[in-house]
Protein backbone atom coordinates (compact mmCIF):
# COMPACT_ATOMS: atom_id res chain seq x y z
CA UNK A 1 -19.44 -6.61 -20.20
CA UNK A 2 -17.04 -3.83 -21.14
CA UNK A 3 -12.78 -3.88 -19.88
CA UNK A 4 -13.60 -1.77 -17.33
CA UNK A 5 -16.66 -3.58 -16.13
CA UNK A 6 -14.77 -6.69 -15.89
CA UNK A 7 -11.94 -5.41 -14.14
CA UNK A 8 -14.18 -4.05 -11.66
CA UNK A 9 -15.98 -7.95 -11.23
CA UNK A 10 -12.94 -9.25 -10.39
CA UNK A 11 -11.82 -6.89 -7.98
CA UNK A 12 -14.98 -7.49 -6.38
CA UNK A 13 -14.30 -10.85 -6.28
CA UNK A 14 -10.64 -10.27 -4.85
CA UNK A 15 -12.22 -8.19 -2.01
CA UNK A 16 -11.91 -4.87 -3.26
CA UNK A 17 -14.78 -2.23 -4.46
CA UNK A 18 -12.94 0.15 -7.29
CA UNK A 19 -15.06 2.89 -9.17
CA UNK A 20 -14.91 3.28 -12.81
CA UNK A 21 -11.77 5.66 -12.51
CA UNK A 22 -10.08 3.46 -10.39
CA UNK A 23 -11.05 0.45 -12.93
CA UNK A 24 -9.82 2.61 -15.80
CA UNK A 25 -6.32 3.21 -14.58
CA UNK A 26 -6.00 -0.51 -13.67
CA UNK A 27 -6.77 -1.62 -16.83
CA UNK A 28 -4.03 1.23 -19.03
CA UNK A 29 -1.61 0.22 -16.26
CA UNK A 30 -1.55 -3.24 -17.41
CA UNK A 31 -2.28 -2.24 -21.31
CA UNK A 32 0.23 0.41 -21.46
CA UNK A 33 2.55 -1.32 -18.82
CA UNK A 34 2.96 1.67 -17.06
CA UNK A 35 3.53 2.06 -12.74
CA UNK A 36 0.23 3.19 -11.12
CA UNK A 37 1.07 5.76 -8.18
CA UNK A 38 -1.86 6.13 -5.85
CA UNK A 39 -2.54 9.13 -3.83
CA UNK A 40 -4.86 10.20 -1.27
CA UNK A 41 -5.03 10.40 2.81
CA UNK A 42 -4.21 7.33 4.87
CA UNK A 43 -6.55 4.56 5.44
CA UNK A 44 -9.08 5.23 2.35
CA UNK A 45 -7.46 1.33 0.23
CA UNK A 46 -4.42 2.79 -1.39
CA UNK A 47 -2.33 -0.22 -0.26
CA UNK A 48 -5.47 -2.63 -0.38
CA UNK A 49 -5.80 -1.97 -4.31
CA UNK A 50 -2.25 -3.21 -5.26
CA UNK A 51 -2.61 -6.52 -2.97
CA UNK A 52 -6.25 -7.24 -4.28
CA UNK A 53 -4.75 -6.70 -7.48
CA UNK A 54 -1.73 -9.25 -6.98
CA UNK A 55 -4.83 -11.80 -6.00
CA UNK A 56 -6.50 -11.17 -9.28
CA UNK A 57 -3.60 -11.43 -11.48
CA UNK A 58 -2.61 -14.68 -9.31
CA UNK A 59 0.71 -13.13 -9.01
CA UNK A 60 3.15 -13.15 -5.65
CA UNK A 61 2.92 -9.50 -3.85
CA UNK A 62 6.66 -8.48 -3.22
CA UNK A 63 6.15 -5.06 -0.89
CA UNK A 64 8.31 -2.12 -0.07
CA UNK A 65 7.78 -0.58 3.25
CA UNK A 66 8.89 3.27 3.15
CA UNK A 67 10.25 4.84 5.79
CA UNK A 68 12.72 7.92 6.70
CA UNK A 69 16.32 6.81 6.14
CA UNK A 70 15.83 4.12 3.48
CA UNK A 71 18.90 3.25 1.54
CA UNK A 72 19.44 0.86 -1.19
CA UNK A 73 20.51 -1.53 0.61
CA UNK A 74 17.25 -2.22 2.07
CA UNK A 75 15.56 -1.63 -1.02
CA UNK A 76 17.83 -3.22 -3.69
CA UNK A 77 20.64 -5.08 -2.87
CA UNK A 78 23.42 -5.51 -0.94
CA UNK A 79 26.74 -7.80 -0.50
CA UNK A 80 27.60 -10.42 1.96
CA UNK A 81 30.21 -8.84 3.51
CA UNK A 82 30.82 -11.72 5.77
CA UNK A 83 30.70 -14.53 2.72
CA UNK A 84 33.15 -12.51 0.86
CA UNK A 85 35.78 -12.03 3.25
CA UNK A 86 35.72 -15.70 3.83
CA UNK A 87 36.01 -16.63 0.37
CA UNK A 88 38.46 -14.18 0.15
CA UNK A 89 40.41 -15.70 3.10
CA UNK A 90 39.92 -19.29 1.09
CA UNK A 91 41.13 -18.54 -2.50
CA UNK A 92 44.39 -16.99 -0.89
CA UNK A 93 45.39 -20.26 0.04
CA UNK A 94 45.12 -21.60 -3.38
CA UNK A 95 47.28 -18.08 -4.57
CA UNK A 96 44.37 -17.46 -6.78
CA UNK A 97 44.60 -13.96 -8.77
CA UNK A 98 43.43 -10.59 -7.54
CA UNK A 99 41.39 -10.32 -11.00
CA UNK A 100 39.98 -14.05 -10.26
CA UNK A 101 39.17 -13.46 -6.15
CA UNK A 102 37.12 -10.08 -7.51
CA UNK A 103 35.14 -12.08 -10.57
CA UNK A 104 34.32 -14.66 -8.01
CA UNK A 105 32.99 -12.73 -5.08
CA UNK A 106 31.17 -9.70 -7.12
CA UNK A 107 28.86 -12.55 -8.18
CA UNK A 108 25.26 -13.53 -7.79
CA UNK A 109 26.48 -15.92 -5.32
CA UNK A 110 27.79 -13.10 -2.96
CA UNK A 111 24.46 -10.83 -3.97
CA UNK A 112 21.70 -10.35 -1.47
CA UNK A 113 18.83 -9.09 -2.88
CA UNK A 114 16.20 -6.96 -1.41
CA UNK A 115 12.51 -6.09 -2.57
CA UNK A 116 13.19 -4.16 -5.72
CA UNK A 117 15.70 -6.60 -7.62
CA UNK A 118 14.32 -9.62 -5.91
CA UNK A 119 10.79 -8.41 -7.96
CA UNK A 120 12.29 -7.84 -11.78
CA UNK A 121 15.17 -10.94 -11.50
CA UNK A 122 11.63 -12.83 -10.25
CA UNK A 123 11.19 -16.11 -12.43
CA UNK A 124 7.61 -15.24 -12.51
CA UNK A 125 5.96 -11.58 -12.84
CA UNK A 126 5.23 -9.77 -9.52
CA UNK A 127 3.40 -7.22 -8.17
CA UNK A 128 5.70 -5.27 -6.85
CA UNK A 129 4.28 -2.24 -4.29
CA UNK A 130 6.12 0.66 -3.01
CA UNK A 131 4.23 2.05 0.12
CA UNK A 132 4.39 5.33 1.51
CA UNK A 133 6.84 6.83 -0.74
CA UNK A 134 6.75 10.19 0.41
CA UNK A 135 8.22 9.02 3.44
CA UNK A 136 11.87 8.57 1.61
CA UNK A 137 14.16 11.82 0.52
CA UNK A 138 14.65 13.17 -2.77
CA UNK A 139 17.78 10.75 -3.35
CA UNK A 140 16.04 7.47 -3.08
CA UNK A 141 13.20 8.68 -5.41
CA UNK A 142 16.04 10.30 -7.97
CA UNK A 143 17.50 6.45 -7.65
CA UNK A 144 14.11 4.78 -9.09
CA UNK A 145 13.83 6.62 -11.57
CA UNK A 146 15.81 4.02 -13.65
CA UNK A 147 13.69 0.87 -12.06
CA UNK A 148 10.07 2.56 -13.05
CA UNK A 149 11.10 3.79 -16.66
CA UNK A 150 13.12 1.41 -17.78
CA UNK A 151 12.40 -1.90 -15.35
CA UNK A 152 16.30 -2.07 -15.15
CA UNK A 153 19.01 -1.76 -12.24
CA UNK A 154 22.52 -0.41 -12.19
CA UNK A 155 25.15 -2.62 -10.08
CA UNK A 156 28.48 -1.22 -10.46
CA UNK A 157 30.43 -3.92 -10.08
CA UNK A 158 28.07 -6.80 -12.32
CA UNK A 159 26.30 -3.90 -14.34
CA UNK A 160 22.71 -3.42 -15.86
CA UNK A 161 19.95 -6.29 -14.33
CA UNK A 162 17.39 -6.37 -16.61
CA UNK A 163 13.95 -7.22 -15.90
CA UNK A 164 12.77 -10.98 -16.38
CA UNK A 165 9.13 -9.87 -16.39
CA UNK A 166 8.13 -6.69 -16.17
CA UNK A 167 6.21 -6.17 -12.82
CA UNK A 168 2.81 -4.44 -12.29
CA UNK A 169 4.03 -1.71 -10.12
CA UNK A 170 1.99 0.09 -7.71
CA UNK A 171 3.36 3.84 -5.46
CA UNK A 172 1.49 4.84 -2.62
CA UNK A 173 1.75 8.25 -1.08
CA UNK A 174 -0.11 10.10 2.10
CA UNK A 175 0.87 13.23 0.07
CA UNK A 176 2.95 14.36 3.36
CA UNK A 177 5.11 15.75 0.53
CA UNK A 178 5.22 16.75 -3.24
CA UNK A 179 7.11 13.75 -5.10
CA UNK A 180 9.19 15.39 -7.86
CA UNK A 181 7.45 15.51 -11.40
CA UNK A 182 10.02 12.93 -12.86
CA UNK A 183 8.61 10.42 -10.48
CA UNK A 184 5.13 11.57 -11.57
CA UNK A 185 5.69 11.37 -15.31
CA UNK A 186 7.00 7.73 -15.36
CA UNK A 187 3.23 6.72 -13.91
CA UNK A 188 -0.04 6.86 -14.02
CA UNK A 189 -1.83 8.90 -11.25
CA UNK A 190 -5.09 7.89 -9.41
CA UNK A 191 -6.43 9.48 -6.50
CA UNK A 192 -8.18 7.64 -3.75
CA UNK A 193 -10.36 9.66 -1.22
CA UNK A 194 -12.73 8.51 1.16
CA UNK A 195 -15.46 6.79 -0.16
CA UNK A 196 -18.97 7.73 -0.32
CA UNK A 197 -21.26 6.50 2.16
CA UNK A 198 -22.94 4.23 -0.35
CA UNK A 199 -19.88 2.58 -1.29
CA UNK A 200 -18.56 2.12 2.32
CA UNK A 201 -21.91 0.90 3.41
CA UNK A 202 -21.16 -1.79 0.06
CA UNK A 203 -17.45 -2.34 1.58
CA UNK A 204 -19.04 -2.67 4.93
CA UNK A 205 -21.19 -5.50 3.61
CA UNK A 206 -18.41 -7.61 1.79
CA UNK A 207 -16.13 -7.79 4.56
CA UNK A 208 -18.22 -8.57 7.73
CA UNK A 209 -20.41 -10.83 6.92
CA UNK A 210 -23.24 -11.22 8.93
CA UNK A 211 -23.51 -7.51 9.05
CA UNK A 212 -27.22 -6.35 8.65
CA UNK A 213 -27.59 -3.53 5.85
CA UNK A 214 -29.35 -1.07 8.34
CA UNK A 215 -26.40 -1.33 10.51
CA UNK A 216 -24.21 -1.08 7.85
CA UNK A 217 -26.20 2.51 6.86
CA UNK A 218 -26.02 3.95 10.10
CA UNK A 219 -22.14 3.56 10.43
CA UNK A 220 -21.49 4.29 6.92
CA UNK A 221 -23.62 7.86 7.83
CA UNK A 222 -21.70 8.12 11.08
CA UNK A 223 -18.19 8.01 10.12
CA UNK A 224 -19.01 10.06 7.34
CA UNK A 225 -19.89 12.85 10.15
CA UNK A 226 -17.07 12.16 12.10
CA UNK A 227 -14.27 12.71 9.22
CA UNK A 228 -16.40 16.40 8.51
CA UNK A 229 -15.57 16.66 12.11
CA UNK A 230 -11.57 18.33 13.00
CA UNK A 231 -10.36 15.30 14.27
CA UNK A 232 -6.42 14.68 14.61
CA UNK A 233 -7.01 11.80 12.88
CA UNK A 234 -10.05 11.17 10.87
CA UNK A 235 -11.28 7.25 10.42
CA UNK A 236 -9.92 5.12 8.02
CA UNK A 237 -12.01 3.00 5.98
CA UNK A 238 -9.97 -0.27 8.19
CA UNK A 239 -11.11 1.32 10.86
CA UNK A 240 -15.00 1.26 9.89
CA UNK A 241 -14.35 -1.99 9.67
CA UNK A 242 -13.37 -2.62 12.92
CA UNK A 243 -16.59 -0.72 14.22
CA UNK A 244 -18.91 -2.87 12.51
CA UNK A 245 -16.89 -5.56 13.40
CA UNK A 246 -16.97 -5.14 16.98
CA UNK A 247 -20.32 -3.98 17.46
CA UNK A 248 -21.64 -7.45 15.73
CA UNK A 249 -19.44 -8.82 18.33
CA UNK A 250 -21.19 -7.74 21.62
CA UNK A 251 -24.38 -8.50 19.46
CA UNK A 252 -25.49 -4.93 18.28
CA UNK A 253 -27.78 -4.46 15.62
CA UNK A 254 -28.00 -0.44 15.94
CA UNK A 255 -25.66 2.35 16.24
CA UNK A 256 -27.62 4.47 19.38
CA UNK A 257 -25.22 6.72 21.27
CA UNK A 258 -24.74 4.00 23.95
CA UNK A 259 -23.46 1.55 21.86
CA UNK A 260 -21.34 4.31 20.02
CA UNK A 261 -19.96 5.62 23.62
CA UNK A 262 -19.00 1.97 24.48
CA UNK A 263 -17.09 1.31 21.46
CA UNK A 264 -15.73 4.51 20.78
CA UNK A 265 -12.21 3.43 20.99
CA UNK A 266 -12.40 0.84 18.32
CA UNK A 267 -12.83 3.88 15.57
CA UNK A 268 -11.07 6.95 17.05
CA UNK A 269 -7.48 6.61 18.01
CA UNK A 270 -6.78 9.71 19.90
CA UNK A 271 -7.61 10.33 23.03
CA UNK A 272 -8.12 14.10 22.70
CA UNK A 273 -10.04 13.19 19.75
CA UNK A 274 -12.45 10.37 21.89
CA UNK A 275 -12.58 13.42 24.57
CA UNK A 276 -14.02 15.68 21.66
CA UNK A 277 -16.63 13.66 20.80
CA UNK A 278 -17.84 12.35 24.27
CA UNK A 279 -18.36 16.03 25.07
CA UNK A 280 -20.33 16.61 22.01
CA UNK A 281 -22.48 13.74 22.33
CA UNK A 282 -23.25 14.11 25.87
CA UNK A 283 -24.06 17.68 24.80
CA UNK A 284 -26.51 16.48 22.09
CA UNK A 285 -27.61 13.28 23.32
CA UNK A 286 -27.27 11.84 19.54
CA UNK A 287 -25.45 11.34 16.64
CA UNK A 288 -25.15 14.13 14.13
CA UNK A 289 -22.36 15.62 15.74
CA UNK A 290 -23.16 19.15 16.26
CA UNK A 291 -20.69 21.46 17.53
């Protein structure tokens, strides 16, 4: 069995199904110690490959959220304000010195640390996972440039904080915007679509159990029509999931319309979208969607 091969086995066995590609980039991220950023559209494992990757490795998952208006101080550090103004309020008592009272509350003591820092001062390696980056501005992105090329951060008033361990470092993006090509060039690049319907019949399988493999087929084949289909918002592979899930619930072992109509809701999210589709099947009086 091959690197690749391997890394693939134990992804498998950490809940995740990765292709040879997505095996390949896996194992130079952790050869070349390089941050992987993962592309593609939302809900197709982007975020699912970094945590079944922390479970392989064995290592603590220490995860970014993204969102509009993040600011270093949510993502790296901040002060304790509150601490320092009461230990500043103390040591003037004891006439300490302006130069002392600064030493002392600049400190780790006074330090609050926040996903990105808490992951490289880390006693142990992390995995540390940045999701949704496109969702910041340009700024925050310029700012990690020095975190994901040289594992290091810049505190003004203590000064460079190394890296105890360098992290395995995974970026996700929705592509809802170009990332800037200095970003780009301090990772590797893989890009996730949705799978084929023979893998997400396989991912099907290994996470309902129970699941029969004909019923597994016939909603691997129907969600695959439904994302060719100009939906607002096309399945996710989570939400597949939840299909199968619910139909073994009330007991179904076959996707007919009526079972489709009655759970509907559990894979399509919009209810323009649901509208769409009840018109269309009521129209057709099956399952291939034609418009």
């Amino acid at each position: 069995m091959d690197d690749m091969q391997m890394i693939q086995e134990k992804m498998l066995q950490a809940g995740y199904i990765c292709d040879q590609q997505a095996a390949t980039v896996l194992y130079l991220a952790q050869a070349m110690q390089k941050p992987v950023l993962v592309e593609g559209p939302a809900g197709v494992g982007k975020t699912a490959i970094a945590q079944a990757f922390s479970r392989v490795k064995n290592l603590p998952l220490i995860r970014l959220q993204c969102y509009e208006g993040l600011d270093e101080a949510k993502a790296l550090y901040e002060w304790n304000y509150k601490r320092q103004l009461l230990h500043i309020q103390a040591a003037s008592n004891q006439k300490l010195s302006i130069q002392k009272i600064e030493e002392d509350i600049f400190s780790d003591t006074f330090l609050l640390t926040r996903p990105l820092l808490k992951s490289i001062t880390s006693d142990t390696p992390t995995v540390m996972l940045i999701d949704e980056i496109d969702k910041v501005d340009f700024e925050f992105e310029a700012m990690l440039l020095e975190l994901l090329s040289e594992f290091q951060i810049s505190i003004p008033e203590i000064g460079t904080v190394q890296a105890k361990h360098r992290p395995y470092v995974f970026l996700t993006s929705n592509a809802t915007r170009e990332l800037s090509e200095a970003l780009k060039r301090r990772c590797l690049y893989l890009y996730l679509d949705f799978p084929s319907r023979e893998m997400e019949q396989e991912i099907l399988l290994l996470k309902i159990p129970g699941l029969s493999g004909q019923l597994a087929e016939k909603i691997a084949q129907v969600v695959r029509r439904l994302r060719g289909l100009e939906l607002k918002k096309p399945p996710s592979i989570a939400e597949s999931i939840d299909w199968a899930a619910s139909l073994l619930c009330l007991g179904k072992d076959d996707l007919d319309v009526e079972s489709t109509l009655q759970t509907l809701s559990t894979v399509v999210k919009y209810r323009e979208d649901q509208e769409k589709l009840e018109r269309i099947i009521y129209r057709s009086r099956d399952l291939n969607f034609r418009v």
